[in-house]
Protein backbone atom coordinates (compact mmCIF):
# COMPACT_ATOMS: atom_id res chain seq x y z
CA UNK A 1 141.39 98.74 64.39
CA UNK A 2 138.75 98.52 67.15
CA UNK A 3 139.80 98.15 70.81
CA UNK A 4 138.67 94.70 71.31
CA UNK A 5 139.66 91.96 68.88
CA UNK A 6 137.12 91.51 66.03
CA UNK A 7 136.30 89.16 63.00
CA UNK A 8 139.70 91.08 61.03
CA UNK A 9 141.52 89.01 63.56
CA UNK A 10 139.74 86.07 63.34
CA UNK A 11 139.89 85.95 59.55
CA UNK A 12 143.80 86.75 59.68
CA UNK A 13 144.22 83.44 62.55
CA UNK A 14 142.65 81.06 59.99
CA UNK A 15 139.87 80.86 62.32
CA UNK A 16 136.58 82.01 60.62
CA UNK A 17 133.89 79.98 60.15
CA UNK A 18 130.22 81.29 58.58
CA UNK A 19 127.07 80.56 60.49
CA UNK A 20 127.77 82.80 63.65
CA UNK A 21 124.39 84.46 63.84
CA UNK A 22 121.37 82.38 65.03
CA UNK A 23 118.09 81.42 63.10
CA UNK A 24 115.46 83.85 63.42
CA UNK A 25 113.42 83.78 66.64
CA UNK A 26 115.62 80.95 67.85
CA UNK A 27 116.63 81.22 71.87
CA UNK A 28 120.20 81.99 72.78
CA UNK A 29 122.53 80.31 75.45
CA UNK A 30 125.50 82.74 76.93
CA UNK A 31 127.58 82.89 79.81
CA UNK A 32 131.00 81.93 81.42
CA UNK A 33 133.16 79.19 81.29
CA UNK A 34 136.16 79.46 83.74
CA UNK A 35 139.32 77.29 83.01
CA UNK A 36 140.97 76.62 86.55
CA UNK A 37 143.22 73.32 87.30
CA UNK A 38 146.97 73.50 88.63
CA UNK A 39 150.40 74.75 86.29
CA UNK A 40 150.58 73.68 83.18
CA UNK A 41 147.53 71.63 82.91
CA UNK A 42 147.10 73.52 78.81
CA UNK A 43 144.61 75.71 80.11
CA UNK A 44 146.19 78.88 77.80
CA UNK A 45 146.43 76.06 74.90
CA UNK A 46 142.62 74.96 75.35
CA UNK A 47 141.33 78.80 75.61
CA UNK A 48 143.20 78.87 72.33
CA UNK A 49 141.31 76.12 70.80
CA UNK A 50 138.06 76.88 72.23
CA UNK A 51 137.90 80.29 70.84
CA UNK A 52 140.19 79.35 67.44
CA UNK A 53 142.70 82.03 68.11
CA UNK A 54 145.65 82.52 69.98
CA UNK A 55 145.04 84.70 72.81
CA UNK A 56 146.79 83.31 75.59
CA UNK A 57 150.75 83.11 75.67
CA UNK A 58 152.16 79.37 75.96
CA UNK A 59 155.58 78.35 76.24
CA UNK A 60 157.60 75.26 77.66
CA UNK A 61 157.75 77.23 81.30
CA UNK A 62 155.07 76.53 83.36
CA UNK A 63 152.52 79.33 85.09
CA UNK A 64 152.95 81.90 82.22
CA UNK A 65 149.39 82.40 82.75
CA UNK A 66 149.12 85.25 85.84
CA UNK A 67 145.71 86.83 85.61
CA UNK A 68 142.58 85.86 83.72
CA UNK A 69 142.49 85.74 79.72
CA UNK A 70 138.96 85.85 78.46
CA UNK A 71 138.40 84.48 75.08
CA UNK A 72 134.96 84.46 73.37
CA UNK A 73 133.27 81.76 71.13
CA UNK A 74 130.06 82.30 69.28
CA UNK A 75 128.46 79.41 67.31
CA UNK A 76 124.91 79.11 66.25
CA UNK A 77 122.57 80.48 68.98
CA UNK A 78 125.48 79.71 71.47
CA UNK A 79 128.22 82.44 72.97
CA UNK A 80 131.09 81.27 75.36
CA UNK A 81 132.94 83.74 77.30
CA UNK A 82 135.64 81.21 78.17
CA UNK A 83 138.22 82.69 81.31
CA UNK A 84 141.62 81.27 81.24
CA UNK A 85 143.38 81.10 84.86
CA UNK A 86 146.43 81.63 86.63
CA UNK A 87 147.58 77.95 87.81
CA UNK A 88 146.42 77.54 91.70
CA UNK A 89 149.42 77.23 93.99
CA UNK A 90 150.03 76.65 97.59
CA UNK A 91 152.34 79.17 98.52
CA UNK A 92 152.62 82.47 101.27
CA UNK A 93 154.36 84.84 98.42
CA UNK A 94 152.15 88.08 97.48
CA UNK A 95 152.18 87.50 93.69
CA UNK A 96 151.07 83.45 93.57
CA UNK A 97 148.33 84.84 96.33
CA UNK A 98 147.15 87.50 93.78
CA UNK A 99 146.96 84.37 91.28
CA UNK A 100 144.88 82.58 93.20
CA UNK A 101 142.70 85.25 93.87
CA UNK A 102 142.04 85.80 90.27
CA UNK A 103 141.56 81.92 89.72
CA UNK A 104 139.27 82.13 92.65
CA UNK A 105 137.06 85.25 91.74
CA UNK A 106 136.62 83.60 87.79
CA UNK A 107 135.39 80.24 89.75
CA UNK A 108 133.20 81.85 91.87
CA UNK A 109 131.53 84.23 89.02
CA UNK A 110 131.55 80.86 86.53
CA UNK A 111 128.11 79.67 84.99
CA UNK A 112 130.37 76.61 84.19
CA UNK A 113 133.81 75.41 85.38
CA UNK A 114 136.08 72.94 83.46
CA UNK A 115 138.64 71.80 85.64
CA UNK A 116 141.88 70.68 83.56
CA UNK A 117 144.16 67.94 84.35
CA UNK A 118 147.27 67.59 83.14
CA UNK A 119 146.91 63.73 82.02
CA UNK A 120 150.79 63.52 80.57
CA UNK A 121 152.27 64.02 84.20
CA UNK A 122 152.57 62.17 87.54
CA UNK A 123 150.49 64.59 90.29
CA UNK A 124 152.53 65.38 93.52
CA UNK A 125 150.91 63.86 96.86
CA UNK A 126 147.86 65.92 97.72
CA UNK A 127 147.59 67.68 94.82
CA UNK A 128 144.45 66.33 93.31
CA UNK A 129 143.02 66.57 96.66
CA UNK A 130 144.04 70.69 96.76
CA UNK A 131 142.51 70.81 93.59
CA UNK A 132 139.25 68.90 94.84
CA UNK A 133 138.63 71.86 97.89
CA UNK A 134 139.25 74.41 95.12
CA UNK A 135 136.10 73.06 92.89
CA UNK A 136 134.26 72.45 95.99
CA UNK A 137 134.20 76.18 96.50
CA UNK A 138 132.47 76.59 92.99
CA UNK A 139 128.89 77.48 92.76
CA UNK A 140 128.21 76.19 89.61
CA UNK A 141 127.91 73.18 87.34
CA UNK A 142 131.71 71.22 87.02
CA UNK A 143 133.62 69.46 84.27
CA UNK A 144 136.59 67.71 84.30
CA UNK A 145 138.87 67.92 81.55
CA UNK A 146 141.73 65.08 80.96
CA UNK A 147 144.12 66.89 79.21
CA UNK A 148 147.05 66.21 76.64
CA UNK A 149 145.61 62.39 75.38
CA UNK A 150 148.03 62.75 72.56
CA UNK A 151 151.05 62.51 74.85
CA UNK A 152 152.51 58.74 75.13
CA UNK A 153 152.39 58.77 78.82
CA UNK A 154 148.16 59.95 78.66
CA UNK A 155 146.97 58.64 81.84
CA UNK A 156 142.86 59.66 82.35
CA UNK A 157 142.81 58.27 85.31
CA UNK A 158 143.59 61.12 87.88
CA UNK A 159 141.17 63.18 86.15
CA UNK A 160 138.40 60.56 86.37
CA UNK A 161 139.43 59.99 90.35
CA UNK A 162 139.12 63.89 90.46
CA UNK A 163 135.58 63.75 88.53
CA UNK A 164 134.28 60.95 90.49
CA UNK A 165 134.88 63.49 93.96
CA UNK A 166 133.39 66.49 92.04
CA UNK A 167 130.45 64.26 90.81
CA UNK A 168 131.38 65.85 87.45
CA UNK A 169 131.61 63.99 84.04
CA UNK A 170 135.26 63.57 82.81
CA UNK A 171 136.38 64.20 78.96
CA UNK A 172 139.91 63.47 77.50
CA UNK A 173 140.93 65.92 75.13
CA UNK A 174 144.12 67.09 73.34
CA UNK A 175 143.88 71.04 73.29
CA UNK A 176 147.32 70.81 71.03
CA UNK A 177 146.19 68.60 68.33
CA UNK A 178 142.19 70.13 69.02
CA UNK A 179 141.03 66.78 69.29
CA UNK A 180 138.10 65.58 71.42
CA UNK A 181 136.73 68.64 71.78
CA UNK A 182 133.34 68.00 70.01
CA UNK A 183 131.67 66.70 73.68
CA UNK A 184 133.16 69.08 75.83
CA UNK A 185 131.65 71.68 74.09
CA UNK A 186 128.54 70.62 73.79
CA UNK A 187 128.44 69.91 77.56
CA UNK A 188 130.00 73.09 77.96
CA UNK A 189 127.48 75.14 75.79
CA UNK A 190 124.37 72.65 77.70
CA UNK A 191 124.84 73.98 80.89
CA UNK A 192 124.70 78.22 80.10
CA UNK A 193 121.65 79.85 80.91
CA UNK A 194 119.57 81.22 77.89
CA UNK A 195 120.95 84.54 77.81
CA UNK A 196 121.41 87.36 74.97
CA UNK A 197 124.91 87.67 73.53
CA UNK A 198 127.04 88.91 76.21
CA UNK A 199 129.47 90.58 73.47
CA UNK A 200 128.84 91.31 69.86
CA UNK A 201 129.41 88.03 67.61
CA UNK A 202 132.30 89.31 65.78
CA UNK A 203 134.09 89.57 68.69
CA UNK A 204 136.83 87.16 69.99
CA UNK A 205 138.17 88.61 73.28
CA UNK A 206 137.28 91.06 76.22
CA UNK A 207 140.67 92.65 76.48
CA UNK A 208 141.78 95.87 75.09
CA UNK A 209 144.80 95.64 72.31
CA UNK A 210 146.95 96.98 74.38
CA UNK A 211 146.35 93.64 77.09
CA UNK A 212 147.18 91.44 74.13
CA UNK A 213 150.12 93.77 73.08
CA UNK A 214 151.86 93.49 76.51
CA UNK A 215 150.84 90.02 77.04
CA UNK A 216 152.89 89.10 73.51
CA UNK A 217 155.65 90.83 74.83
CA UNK A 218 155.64 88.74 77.80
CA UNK A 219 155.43 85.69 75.71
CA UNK A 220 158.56 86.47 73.82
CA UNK A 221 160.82 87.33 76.79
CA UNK A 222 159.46 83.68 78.15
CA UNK A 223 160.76 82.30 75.37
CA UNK A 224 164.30 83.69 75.08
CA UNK A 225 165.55 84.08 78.32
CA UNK A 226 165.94 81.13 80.94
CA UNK A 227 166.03 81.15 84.68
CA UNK A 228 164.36 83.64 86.87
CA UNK A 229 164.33 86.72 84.42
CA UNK A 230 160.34 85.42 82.69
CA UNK A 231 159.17 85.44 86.06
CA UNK A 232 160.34 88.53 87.34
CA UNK A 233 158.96 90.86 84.12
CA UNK A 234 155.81 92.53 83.93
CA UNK A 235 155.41 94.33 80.57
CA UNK A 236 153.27 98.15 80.34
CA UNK A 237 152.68 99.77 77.16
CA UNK A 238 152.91 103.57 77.50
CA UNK A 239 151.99 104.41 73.97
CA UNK A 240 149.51 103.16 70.74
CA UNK A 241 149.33 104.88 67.99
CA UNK A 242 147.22 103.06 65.88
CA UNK A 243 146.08 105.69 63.30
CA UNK A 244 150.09 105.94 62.45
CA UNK A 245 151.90 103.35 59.85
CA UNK A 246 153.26 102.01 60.98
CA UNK A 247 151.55 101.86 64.33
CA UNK A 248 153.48 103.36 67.11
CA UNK A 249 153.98 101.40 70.04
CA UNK A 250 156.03 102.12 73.28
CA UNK A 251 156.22 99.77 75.58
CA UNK A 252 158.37 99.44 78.96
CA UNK A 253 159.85 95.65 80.48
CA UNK A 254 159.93 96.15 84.02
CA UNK A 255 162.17 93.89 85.64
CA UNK A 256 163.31 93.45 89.54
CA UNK A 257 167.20 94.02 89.57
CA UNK A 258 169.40 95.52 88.04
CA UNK A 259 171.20 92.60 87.01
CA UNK A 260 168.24 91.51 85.07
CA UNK A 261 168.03 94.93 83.29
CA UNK A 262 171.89 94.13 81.97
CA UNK A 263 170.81 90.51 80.89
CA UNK A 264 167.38 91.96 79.35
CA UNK A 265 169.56 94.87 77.64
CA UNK A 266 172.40 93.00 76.95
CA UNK A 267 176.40 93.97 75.30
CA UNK A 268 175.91 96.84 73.40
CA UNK A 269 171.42 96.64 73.40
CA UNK A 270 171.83 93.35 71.05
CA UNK A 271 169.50 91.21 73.61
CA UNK A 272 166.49 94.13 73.73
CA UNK A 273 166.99 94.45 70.14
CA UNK A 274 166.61 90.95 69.23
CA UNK A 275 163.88 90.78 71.65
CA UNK A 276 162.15 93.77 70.13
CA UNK A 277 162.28 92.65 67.08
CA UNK A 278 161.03 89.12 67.67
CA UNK A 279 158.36 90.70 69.43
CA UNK A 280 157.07 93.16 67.22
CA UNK A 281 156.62 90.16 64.20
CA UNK A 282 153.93 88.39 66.62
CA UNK A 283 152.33 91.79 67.33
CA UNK A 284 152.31 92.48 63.46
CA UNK A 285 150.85 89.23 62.71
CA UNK A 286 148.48 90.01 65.68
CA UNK A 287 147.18 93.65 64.43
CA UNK A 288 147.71 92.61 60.47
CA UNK A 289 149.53 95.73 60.20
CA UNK A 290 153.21 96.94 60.07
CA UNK A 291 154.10 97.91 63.82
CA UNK A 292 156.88 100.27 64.95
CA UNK A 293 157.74 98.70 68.69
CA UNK A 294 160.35 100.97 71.00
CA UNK A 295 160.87 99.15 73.78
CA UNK A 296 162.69 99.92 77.58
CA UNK A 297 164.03 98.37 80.17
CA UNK A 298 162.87 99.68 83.71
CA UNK A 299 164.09 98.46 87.03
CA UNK A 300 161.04 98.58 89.92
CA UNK A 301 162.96 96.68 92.74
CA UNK A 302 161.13 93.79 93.97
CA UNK A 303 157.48 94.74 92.03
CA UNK A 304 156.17 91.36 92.67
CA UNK A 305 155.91 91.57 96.30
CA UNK A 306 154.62 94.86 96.38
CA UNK A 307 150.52 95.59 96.22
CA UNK A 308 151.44 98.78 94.48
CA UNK A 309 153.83 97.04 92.05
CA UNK A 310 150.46 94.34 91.35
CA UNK A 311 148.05 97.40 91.18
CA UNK A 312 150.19 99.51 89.06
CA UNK A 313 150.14 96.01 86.40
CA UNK A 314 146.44 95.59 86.48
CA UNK A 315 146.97 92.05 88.93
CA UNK A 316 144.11 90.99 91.47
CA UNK A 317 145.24 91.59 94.94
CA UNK A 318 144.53 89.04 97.24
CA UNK A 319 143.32 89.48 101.14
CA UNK A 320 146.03 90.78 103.91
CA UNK A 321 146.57 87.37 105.83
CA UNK A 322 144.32 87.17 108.43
């Protein structure tokens, strides 16, 4: 196992495809693509798509994403390091500030930015216009992505209102069903800068195993508990063993009450069981190797609005208020 995900993955996601390396003497684009737009635009499911793997956790909750997933695609004489974002929101709490920081800083340090639109929902008053000043920040080249055409309800037309203020070109797509893609990519992969690889071509993602561990985790407590319990875990693993078989991991579910530790835990351990078990098949599929996961539940009292709690978890922290 290597520290970053390689081709093994790849090959085990039903994802590899021959012809990676370029012809000989033949020029090579690279650089970044960041993925910004508003909640639960598919962002996570397009990174997914783009780079043929799952990397980024979705679920029917929206803003599951909270700091930047980078996925990489290499094709021909072409690498993509594609950035998915937290969801930009308007709002004075510490945590959806360090978001927007991180969705900010992956704009800013873009070589391209596609901007996704949710084009299966109605958009709130002033909304498309939020999202307009956040592209007009970016220094490079925009996209906009319509997003989710196979829904019943597809409507391109915010998008293309959003596209005609960014002067950007506009491209419905259905990151679910991976259809439509064929254009945005190539626009996508147009506007890099010839460049060297940026990351070997066997490789898929710029995370350590461990990121992807945690963020599975994560995943699966999204998808078996409901209310406020998703959104108030952040997930550290404390040990990875990965020369043992199985491999070892131990990994601690912070929550912010006690309360939640008792719902997390549950009568007699059954809910962390069932979670840890549930968990450790993704990660197994993940690794393509048998995985021994010991899990605990940790209270830290209010993490979320702490900067040491978002330090401590690897989140961007934003700016004091000025």
């Amino acid at each position: 196992m290597t520290s970053r995900l390689s081709l093994r993955y790849l090959f085990l996601m039903h994802a590899c495809q021959p012809g990676h390396r370029p012809p000989v003497g033949q020029s090579t684009r690279a650089g970044y693509v960041a993925l910004v737009g508003l909640p639960n635009a598919g962002k996570s499911t397009l990174l997914n798509a783009l780079a043929g793997a799952h990397l980024s956790i979705v679920t029917r909750k929206a803003q599951t994403t909270w700091q930047r997933i980078t996925g990489i695609r290499t094709e021909g004489a072409v690498q993509m390091v594609i950035i998915d974002t937290p969801g930009i929101l308007d709002s004075p709490r510490l945590f959806h500030r360090s978001m927007v920081a991180d969705a900010r800083g992956a704009l800013l340090e873009a070589d391209v930015v596609a901007a996704v639109v949710d084009g299966a929902a109605s958009m709130r008053p002033g909304e498309l216009t939020a999202l307009a000043g956040f592209l007009a920040e970016a220094r490079s080249p925009v996209a906009v992505v319509a997003n989710k055409a196979d829904r019943p309800r597809f409507d391109p037309g915010p998008a293309r209102r959003l596209a005609e203020t960014a002067a950007a070109p506009c491209y419905p797509v259905s990151a679910l069903e991976r259809a439509g893609l064929e254009a945005l990519i190539a626009h996508l992969e147009s506007r890099l800068p010839e460049s060297p690889f940026l990351y070997p071509e066997d490789e898929i993602a710029a995370a350590p195993t461990r990121f992807f561990v945690a963020e599975f985790i994560r995943e699966t407590v999204f998808d078996r508990f409901q209310q406020e319990i998703p959104y108030s875990v952040a997930v550290q693993v404390d040990e990875f063993r990965e020369s043992e078989d199985p491999v070892y991991i131990a990994a601690t579910v912070y929550v912010e009450r006690q309360s939640q530790k008792g719902i997390v835990v549950g009568k007699g351990g059954a809910a962390i069981r069932a979670l840890g078990g549930a968990a450790r098949r993704r990660i197994e599929y993940f690794l393509g190797a048998r995985v021994y996961l010991d899990l605990w539940v940790k209270v830290w009292d209010g993490w979320r609005h702490k900067r040491e709690g978002l330090m401590t978890f690897g989140y961007t922290l934003p700016d004091e208020p000025g």
